[in-house]
N, C-alpha and C. Protein backbone atom coordinates (compact mmCIF):
# COMPACT_ATOMS: atom_id res chain seq x y z
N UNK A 1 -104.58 -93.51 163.75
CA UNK A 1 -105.53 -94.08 162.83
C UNK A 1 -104.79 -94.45 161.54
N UNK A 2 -104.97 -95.56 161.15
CA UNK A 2 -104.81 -96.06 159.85
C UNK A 2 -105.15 -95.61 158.34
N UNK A 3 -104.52 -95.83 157.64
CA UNK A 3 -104.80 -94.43 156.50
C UNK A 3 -105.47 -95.40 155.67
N UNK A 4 -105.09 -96.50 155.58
CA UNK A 4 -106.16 -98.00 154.94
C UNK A 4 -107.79 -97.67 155.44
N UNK A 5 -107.94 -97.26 156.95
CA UNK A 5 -109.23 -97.15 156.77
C UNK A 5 -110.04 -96.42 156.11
N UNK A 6 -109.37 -95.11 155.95
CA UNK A 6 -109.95 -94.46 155.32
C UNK A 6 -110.21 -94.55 153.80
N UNK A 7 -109.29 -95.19 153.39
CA UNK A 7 -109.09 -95.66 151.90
C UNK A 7 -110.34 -96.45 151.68
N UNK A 8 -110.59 -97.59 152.85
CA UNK A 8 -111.69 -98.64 152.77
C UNK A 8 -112.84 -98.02 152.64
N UNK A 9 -113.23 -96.92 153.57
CA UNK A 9 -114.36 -96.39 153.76
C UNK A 9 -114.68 -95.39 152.79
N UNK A 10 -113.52 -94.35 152.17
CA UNK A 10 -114.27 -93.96 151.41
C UNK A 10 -114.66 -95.16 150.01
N UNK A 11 -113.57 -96.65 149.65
CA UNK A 11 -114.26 -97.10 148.76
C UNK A 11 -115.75 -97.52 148.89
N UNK A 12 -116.26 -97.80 150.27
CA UNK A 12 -117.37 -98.28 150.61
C UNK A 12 -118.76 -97.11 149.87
N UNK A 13 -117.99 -95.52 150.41
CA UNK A 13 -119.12 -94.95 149.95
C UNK A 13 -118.99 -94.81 148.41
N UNK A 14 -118.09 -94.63 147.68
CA UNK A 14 -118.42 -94.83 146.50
C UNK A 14 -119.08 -95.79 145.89
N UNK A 15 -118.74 -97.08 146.45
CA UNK A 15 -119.41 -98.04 145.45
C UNK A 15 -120.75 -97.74 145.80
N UNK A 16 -120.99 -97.56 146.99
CA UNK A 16 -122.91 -97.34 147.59
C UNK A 16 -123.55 -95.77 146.56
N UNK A 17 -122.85 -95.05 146.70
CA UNK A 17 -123.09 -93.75 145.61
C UNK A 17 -123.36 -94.28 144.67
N UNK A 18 -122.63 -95.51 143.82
CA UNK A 18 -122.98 -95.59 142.20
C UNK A 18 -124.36 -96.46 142.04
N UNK A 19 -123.95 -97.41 143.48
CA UNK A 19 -125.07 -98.35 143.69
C UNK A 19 -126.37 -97.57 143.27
N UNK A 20 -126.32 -96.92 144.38
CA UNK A 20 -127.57 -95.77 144.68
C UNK A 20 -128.29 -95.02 143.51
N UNK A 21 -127.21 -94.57 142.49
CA UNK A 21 -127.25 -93.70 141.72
C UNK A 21 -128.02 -94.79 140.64
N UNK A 22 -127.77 -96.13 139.69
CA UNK A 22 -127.95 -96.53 139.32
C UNK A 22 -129.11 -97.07 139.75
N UNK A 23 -129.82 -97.91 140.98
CA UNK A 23 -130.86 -98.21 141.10
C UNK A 23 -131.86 -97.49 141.26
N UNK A 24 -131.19 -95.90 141.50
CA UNK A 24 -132.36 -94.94 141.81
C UNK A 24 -133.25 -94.48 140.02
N UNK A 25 -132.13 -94.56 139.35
CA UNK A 25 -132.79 -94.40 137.91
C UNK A 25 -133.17 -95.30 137.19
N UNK A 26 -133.10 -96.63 137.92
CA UNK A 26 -133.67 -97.51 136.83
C UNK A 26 -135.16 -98.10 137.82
N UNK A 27 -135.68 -97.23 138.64
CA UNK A 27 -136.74 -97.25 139.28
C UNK A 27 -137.59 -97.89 140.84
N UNK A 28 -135.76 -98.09 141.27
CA UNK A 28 -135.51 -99.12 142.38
C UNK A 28 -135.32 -98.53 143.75
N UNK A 29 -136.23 -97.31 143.72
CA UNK A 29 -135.73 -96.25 145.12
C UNK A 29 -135.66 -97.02 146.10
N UNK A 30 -136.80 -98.19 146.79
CA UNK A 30 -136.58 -98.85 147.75
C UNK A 30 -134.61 -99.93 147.98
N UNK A 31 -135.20 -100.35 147.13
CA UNK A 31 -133.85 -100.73 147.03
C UNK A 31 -131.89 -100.15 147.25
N UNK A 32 -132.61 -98.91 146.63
CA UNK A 32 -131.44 -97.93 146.96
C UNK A 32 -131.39 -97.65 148.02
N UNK A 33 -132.39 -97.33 148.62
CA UNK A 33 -132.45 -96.84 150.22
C UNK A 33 -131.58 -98.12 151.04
N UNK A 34 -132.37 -99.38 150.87
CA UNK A 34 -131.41 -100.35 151.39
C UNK A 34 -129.95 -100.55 150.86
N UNK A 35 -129.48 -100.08 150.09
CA UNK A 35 -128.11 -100.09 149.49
C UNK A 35 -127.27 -99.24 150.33
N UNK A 36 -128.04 -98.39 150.54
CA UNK A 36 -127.32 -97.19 151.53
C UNK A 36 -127.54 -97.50 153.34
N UNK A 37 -128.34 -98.27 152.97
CA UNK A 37 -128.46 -98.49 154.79
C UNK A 37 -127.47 -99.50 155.00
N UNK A 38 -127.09 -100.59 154.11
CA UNK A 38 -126.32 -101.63 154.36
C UNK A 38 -124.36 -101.10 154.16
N UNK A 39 -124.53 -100.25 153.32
CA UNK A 39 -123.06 -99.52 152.87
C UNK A 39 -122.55 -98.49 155.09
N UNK A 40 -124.30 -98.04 155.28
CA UNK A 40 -123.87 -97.32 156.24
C UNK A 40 -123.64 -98.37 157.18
N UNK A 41 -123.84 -99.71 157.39
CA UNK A 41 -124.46 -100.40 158.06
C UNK A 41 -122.61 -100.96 158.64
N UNK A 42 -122.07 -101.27 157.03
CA UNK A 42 -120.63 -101.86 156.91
C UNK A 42 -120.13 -101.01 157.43
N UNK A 43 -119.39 -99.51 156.68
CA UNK A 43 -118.92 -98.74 157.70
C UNK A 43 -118.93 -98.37 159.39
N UNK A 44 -120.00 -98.48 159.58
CA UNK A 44 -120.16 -98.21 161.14
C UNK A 44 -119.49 -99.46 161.69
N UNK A 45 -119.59 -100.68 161.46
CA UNK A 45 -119.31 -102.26 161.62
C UNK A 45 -117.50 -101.89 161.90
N UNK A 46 -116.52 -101.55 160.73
CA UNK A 46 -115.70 -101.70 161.05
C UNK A 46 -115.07 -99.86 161.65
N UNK A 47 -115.97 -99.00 161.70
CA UNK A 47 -115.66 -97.88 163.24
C UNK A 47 -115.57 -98.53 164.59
N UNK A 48 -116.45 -99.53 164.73
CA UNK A 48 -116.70 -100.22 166.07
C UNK A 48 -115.31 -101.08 166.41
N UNK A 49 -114.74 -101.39 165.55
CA UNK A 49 -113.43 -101.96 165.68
C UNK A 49 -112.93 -101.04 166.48
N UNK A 50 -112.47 -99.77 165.70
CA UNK A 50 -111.19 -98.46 166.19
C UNK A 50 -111.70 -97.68 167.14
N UNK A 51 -113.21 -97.85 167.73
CA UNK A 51 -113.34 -97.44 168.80
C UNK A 51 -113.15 -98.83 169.56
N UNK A 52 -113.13 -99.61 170.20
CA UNK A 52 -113.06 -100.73 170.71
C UNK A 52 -111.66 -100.61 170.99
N UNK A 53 -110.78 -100.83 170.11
CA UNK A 53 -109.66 -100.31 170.38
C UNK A 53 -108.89 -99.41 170.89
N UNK A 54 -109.90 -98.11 170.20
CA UNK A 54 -109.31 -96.79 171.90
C UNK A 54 -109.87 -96.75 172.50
N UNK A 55 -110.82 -97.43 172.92
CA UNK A 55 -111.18 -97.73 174.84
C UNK A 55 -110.33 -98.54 175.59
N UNK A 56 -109.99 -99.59 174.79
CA UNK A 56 -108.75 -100.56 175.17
C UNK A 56 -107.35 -99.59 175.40
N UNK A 57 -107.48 -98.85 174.98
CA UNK A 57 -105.75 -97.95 174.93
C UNK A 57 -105.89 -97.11 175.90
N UNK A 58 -107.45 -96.52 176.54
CA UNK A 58 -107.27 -95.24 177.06
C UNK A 58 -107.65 -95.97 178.55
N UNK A 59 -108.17 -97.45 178.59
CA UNK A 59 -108.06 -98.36 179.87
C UNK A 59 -106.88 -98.18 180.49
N UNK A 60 -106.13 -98.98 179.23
CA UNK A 60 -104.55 -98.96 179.89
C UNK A 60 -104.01 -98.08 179.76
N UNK A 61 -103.70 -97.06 179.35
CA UNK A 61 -102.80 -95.98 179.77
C UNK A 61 -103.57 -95.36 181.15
N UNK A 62 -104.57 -95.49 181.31
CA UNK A 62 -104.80 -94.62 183.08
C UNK A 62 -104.86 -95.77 183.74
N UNK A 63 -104.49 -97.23 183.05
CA UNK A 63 -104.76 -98.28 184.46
C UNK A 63 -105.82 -98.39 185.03
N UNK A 64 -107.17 -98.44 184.21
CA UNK A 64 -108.18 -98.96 184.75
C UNK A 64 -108.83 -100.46 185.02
């Protein structure tokens, strides 16, 4: 695993944390909620990559 991803992902949740944090106090809970569904939404988006990829690796190494 790539150490960039993790770098990416945790920037993802921070910016969604401040997101969150800020719209939640200026009276925008709905909104926050969607801030966080779309932050979870990105992350999962590029997991699907690096699993995709070790299914592809664990094909070919048993030669399926």
């Amino acid at each position: 695993m790539d150490v960039d991803l993790i770098f990416k992902i945790a920037a993802v949740g921070i910016l969604v944390a401040v997101l969150n944090l800020v719209l939640a106090r200026s009276g925008r809970e709905e909104q926050a909620m969607m801030t966080t569904l779309a932050g979870l939404v990105v992350v999962l988006m590029m997991l699907v990559r690096q699993i995709s990829d070790l299914f592809d690796l664990i094909k070919s190494l048993f030669s399926l």
